[in-house]
PDB file of N, CA and C in Angstrom:
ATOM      1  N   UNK A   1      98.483  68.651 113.393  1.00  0.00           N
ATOM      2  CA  UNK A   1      98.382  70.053 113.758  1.00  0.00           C
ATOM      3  C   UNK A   1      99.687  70.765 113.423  1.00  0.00           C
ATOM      4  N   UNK A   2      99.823  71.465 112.913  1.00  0.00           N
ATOM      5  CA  UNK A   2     100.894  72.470 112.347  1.00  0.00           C
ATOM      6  C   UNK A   2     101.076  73.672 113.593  1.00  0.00           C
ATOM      7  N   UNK A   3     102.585  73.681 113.353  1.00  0.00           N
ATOM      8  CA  UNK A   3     103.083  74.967 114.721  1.00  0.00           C
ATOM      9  C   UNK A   3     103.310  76.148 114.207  1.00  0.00           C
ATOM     10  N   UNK A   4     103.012  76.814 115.050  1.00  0.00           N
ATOM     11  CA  UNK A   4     103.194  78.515 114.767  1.00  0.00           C
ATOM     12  C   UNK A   4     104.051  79.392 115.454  1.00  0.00           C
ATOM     13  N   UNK A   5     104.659  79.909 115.046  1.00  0.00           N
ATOM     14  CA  UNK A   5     105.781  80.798 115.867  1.00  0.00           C
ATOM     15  C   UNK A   5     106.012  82.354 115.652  1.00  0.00           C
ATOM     16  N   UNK A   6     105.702  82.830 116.547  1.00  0.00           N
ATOM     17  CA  UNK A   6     105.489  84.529 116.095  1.00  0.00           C
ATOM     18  C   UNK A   6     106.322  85.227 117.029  1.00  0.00           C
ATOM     19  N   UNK A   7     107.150  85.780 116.275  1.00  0.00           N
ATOM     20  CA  UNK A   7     108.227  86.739 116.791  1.00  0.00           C
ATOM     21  C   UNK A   7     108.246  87.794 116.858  1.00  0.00           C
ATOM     22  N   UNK A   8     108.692  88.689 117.743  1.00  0.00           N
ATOM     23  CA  UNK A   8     108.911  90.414 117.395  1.00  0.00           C
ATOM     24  C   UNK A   8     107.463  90.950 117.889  1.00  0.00           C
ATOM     25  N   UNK A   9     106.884  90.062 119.072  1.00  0.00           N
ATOM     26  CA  UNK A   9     105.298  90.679 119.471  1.00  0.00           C
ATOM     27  C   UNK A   9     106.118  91.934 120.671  1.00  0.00           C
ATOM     28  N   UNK A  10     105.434  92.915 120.609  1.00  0.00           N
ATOM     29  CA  UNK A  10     105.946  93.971 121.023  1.00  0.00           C
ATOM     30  C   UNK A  10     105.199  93.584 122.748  1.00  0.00           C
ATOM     31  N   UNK A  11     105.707  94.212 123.559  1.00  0.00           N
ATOM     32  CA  UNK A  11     105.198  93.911 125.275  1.00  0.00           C
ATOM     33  C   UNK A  11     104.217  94.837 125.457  1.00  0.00           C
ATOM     34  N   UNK A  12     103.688  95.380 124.869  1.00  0.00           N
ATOM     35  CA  UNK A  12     102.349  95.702 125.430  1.00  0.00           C
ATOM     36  C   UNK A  12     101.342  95.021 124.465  1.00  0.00           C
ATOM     37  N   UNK A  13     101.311  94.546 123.447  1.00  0.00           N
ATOM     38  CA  UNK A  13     100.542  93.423 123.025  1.00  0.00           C
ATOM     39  C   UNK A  13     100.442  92.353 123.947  1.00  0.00           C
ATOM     40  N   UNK A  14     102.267  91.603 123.739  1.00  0.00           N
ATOM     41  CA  UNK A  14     102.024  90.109 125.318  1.00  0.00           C
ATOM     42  C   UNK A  14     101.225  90.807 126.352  1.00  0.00           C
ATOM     43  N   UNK A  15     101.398  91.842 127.080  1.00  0.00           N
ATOM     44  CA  UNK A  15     100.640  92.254 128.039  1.00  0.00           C
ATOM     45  C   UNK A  15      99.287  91.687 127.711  1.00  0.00           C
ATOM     46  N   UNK A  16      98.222  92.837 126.991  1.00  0.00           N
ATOM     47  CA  UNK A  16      97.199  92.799 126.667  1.00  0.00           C
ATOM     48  C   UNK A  16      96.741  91.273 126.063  1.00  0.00           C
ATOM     49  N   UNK A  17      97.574  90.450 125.927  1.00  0.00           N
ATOM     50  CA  UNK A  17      97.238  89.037 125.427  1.00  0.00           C
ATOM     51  C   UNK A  17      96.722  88.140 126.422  1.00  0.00           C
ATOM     52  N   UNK A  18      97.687  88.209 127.552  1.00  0.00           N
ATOM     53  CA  UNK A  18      98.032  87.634 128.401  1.00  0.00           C
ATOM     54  C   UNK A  18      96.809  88.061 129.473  1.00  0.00           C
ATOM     55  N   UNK A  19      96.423  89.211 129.378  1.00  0.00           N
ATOM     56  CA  UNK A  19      95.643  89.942 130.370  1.00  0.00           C
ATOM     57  C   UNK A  19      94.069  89.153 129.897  1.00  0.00           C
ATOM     58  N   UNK A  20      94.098  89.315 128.306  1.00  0.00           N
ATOM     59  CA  UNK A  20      92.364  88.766 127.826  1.00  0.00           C
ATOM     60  C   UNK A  20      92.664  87.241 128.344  1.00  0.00           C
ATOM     61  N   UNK A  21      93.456  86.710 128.089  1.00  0.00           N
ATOM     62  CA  UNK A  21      93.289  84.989 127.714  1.00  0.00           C
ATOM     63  C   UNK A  21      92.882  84.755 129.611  1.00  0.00           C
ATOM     64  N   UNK A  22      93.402  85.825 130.620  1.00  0.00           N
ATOM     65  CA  UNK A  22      93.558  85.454 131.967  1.00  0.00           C
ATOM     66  C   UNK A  22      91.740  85.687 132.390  1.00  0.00           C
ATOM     67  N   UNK A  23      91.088  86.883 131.190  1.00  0.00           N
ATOM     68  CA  UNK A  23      89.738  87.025 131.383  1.00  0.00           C
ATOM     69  C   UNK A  23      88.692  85.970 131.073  1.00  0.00           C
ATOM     70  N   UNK A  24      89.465  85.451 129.798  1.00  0.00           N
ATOM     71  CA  UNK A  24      88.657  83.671 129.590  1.00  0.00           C
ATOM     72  C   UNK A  24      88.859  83.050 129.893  1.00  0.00           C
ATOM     73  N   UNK A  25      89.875  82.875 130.800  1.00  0.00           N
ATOM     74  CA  UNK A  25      90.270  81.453 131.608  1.00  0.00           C
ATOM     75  C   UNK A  25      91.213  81.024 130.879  1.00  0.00           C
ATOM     76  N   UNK A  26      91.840  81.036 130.297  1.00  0.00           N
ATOM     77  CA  UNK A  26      92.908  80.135 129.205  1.00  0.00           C
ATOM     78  C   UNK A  26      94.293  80.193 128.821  1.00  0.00           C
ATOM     79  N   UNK A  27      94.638  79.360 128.029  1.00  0.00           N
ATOM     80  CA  UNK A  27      96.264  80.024 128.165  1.00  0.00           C
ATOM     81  C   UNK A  27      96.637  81.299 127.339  1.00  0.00           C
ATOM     82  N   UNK A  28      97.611  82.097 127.475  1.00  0.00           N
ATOM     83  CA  UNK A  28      97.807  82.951 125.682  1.00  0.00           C
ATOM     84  C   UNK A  28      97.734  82.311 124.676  1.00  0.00           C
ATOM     85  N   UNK A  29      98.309  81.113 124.714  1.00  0.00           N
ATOM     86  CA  UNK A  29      98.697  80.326 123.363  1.00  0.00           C
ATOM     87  C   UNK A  29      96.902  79.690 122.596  1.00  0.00           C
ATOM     88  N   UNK A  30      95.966  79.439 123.773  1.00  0.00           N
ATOM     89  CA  UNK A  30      94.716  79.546 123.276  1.00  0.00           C
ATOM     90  C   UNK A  30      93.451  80.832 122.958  1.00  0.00           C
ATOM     91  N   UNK A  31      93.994  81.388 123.873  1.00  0.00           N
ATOM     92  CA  UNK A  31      93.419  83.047 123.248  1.00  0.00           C
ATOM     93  C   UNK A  31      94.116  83.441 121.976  1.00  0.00           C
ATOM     94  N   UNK A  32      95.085  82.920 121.822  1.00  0.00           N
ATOM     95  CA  UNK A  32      95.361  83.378 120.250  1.00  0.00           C
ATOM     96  C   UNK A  32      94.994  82.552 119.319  1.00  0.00           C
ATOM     97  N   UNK A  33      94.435  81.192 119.279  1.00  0.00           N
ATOM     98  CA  UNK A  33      93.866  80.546 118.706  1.00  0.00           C
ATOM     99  C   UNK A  33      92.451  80.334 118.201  1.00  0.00           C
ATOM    100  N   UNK A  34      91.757  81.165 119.777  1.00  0.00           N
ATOM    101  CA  UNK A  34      90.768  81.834 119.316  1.00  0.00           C
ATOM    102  C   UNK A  34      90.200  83.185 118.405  1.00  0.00           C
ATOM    103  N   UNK A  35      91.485  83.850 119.067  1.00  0.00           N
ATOM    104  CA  UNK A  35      91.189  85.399 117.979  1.00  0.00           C
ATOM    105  C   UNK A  35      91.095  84.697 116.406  1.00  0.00           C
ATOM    106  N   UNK A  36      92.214  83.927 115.855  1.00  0.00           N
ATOM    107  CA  UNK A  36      92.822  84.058 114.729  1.00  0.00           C
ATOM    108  C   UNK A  36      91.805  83.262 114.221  1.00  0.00           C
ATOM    109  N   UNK A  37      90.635  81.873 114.838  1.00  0.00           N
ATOM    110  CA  UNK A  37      89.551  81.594 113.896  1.00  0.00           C
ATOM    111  C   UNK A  37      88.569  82.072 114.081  1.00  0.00           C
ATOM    112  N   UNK A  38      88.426  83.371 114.899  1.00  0.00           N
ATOM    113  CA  UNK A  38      87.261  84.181 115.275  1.00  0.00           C
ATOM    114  C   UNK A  38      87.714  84.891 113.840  1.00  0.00           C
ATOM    115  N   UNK A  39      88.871  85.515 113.761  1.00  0.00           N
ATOM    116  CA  UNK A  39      89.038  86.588 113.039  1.00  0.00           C
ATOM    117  C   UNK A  39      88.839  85.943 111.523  1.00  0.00           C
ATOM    118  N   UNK A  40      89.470  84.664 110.864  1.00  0.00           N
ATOM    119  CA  UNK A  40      89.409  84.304 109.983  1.00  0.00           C
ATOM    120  C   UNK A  40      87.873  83.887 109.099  1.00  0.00           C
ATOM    121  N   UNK A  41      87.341  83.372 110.116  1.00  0.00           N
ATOM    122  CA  UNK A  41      85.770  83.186 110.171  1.00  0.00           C
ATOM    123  C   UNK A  41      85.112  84.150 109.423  1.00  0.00           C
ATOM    124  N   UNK A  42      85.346  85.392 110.245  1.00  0.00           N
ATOM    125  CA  UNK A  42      84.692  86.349 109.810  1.00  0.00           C
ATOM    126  C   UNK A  42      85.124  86.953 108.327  1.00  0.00           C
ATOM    127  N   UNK A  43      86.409  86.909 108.186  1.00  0.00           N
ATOM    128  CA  UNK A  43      86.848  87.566 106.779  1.00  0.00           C
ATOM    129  C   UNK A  43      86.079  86.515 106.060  1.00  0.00           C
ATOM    130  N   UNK A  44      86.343  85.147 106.037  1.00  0.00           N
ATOM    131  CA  UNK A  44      85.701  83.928 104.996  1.00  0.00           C
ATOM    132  C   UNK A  44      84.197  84.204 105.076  1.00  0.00           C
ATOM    133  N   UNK A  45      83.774  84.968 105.865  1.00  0.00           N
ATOM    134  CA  UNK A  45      81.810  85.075 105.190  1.00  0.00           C
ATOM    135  C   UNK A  45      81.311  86.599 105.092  1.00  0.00           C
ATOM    136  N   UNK A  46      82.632  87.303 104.364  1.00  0.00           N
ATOM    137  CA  UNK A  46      82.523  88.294 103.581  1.00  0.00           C
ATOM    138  C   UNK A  46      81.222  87.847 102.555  1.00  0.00           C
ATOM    139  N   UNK A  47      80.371  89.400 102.325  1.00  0.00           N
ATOM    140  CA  UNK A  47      79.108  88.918 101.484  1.00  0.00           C
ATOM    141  C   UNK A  47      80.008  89.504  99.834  1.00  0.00           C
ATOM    142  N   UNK A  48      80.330  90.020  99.463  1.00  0.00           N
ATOM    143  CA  UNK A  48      81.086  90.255  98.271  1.00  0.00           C
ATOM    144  C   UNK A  48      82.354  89.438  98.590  1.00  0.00           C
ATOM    145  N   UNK A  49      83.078  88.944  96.913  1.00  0.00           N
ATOM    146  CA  UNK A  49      84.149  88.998  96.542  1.00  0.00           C
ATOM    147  C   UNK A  49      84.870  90.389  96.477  1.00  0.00           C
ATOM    148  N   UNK A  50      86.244  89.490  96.921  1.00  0.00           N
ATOM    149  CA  UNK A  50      87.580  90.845  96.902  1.00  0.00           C
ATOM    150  C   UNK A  50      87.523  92.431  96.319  1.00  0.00           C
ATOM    151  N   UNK A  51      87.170  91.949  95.133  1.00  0.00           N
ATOM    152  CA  UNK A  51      86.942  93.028  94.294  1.00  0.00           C
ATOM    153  C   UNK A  51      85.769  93.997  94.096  1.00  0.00           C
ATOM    154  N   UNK A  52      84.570  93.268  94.313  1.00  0.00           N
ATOM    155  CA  UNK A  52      83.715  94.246  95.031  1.00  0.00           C
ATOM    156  C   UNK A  52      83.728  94.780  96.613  1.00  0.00           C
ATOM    157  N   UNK A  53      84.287  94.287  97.200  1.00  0.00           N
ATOM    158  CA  UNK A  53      84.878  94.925  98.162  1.00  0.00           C
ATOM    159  C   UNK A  53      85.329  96.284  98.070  1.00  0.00           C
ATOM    160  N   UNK A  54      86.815  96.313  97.265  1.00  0.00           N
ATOM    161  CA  UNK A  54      87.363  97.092  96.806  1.00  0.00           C
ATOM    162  C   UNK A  54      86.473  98.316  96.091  1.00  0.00           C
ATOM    163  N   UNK A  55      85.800  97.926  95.428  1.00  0.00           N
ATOM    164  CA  UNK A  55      84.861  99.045  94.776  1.00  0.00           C
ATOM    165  C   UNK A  55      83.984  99.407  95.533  1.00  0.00           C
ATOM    166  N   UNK A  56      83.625  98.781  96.434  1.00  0.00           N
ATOM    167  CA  UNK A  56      82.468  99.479  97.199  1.00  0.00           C
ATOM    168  C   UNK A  56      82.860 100.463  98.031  1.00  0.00           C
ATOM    169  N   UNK A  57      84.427 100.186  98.822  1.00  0.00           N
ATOM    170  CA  UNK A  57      85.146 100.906  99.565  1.00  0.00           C
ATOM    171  C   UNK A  57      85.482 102.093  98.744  1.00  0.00           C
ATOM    172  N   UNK A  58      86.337 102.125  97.185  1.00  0.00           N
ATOM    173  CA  UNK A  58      86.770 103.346  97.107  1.00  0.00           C
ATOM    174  C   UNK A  58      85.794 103.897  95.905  1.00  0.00           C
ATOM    175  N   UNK A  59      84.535 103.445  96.031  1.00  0.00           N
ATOM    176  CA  UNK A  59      83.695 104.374  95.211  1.00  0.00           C
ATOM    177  C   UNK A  59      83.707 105.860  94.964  1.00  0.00           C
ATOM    178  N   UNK A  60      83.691 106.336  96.353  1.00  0.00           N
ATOM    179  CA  UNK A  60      83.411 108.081  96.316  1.00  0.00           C
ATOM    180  C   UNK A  60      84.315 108.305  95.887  1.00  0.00           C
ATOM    181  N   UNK A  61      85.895 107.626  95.720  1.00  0.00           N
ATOM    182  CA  UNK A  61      87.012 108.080  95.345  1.00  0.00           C
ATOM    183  C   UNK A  61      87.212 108.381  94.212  1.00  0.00           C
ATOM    184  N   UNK A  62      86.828 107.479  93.373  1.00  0.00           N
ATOM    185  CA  UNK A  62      86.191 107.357  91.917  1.00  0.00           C
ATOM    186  C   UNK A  62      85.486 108.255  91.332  1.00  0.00           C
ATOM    187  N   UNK A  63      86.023 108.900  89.972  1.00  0.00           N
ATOM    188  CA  UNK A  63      85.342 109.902  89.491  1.00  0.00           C
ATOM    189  C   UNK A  63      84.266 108.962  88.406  1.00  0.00           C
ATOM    190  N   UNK A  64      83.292 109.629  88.114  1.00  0.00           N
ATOM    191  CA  UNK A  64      81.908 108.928  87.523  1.00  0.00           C
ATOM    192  C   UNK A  64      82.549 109.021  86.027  1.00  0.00           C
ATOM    193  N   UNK A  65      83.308 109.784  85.380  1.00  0.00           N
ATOM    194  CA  UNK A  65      83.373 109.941  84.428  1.00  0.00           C
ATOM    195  C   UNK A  65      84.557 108.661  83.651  1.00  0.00           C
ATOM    196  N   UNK A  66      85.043 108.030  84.723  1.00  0.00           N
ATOM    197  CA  UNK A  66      86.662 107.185  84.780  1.00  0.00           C
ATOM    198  C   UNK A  66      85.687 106.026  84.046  1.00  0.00           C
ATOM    199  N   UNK A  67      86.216 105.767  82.576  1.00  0.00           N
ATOM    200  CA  UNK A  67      85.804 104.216  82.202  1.00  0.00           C
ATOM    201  C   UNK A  67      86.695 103.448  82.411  1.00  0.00           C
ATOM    202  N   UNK A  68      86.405 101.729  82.179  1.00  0.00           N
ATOM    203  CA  UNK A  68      87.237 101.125  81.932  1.00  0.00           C
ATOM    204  C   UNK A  68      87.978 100.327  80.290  1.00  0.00           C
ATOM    205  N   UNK A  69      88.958 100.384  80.395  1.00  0.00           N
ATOM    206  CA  UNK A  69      89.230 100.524  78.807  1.00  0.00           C
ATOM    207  C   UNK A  69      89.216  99.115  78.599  1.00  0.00           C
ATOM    208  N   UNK A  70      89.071  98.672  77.205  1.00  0.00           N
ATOM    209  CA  UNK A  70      88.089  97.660  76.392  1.00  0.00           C
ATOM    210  C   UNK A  70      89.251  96.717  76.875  1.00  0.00           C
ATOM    211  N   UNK A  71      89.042  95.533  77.299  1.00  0.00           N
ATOM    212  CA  UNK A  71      89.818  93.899  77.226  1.00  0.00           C
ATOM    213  C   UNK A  71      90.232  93.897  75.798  1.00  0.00           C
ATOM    214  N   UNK A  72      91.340  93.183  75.920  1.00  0.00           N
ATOM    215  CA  UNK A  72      91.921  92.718  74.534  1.00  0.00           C
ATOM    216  C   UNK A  72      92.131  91.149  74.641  1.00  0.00           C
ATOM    217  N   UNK A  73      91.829  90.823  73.636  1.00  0.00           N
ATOM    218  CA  UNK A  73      92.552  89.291  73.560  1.00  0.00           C
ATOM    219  C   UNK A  73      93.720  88.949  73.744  1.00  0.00           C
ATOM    220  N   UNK A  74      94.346  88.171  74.544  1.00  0.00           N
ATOM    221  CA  UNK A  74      95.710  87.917  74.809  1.00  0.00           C
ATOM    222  C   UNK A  74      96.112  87.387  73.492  1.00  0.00           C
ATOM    223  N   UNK A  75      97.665  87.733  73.132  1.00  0.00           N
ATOM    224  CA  UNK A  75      98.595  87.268  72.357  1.00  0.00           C
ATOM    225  C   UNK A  75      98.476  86.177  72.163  1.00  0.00           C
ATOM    226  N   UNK A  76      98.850  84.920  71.582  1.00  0.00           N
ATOM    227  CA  UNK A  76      99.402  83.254  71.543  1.00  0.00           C
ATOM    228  C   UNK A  76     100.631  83.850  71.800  1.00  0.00           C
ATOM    229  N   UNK A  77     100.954  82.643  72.985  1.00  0.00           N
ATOM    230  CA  UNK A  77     102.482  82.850  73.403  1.00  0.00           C
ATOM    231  C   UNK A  77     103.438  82.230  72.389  1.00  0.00           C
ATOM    232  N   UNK A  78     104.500  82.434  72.184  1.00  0.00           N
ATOM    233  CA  UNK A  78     105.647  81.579  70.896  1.00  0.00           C
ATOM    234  C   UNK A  78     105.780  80.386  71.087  1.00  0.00           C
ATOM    235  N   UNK A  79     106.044  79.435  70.550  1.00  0.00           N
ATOM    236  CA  UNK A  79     106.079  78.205  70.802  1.00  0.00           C
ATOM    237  C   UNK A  79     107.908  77.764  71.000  1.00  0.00           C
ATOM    238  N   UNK A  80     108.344  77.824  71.359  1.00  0.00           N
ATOM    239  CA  UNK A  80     109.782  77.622  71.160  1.00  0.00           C
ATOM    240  C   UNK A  80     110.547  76.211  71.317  1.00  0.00           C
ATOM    241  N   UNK A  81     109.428  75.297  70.859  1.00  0.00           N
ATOM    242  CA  UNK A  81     109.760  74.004  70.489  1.00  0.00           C
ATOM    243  C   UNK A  81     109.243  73.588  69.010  1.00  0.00           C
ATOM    244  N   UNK A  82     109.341  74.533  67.942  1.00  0.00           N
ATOM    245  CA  UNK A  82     109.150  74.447  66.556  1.00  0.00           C
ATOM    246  C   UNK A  82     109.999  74.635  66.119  1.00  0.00           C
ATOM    247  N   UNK A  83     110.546  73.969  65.132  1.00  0.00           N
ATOM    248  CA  UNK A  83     111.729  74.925  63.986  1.00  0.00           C
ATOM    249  C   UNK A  83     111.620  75.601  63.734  1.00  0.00           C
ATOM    250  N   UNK A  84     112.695  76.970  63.772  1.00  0.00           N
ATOM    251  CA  UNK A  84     112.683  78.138  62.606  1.00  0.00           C
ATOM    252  C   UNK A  84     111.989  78.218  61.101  1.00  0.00           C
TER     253      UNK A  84
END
């Protein structure tokens, strides 16, 4: 099990931490263990990838007329273990 150490939590967070974990019965140190694979859980069964994400969010932002410009083939990088 790997340790975690979080610094700089402001006191009305500990408050409010301290206050939920006392509503589930538990310690802070396990109410935060719960948020963070409650919370992670949920990001990991996102129904899109990242990037449709992203587009779905700033669609309206997006003017209809905005293409995207053509891919190019990448360069060959130099080889700089050949002779001159």
């Amino acid at each position: 099990m790997a340790t975690l150490t979080i610094r700089n939590v402001d006191d009305v967070t500990k408050r409010l931490l301290r206050i939920r974990a006392a509503q589930h019965g538990v310690s802070m140190e396990e109410e935060v263990r719960r948020i963070l694979r409650q919370e992670l859980s949920r990001a990991g069964s996102s129904q899109f990838p990242f990037g449709q994400h992203l587009l779905s969010r700033f669609a309206e932002s997006t003017s209809k007329e905005f293409a995207l410009p053509a891919r190019q083939v990448p360069r060959t990088p130099p080889s700089w273990d050949e002779p001159i």
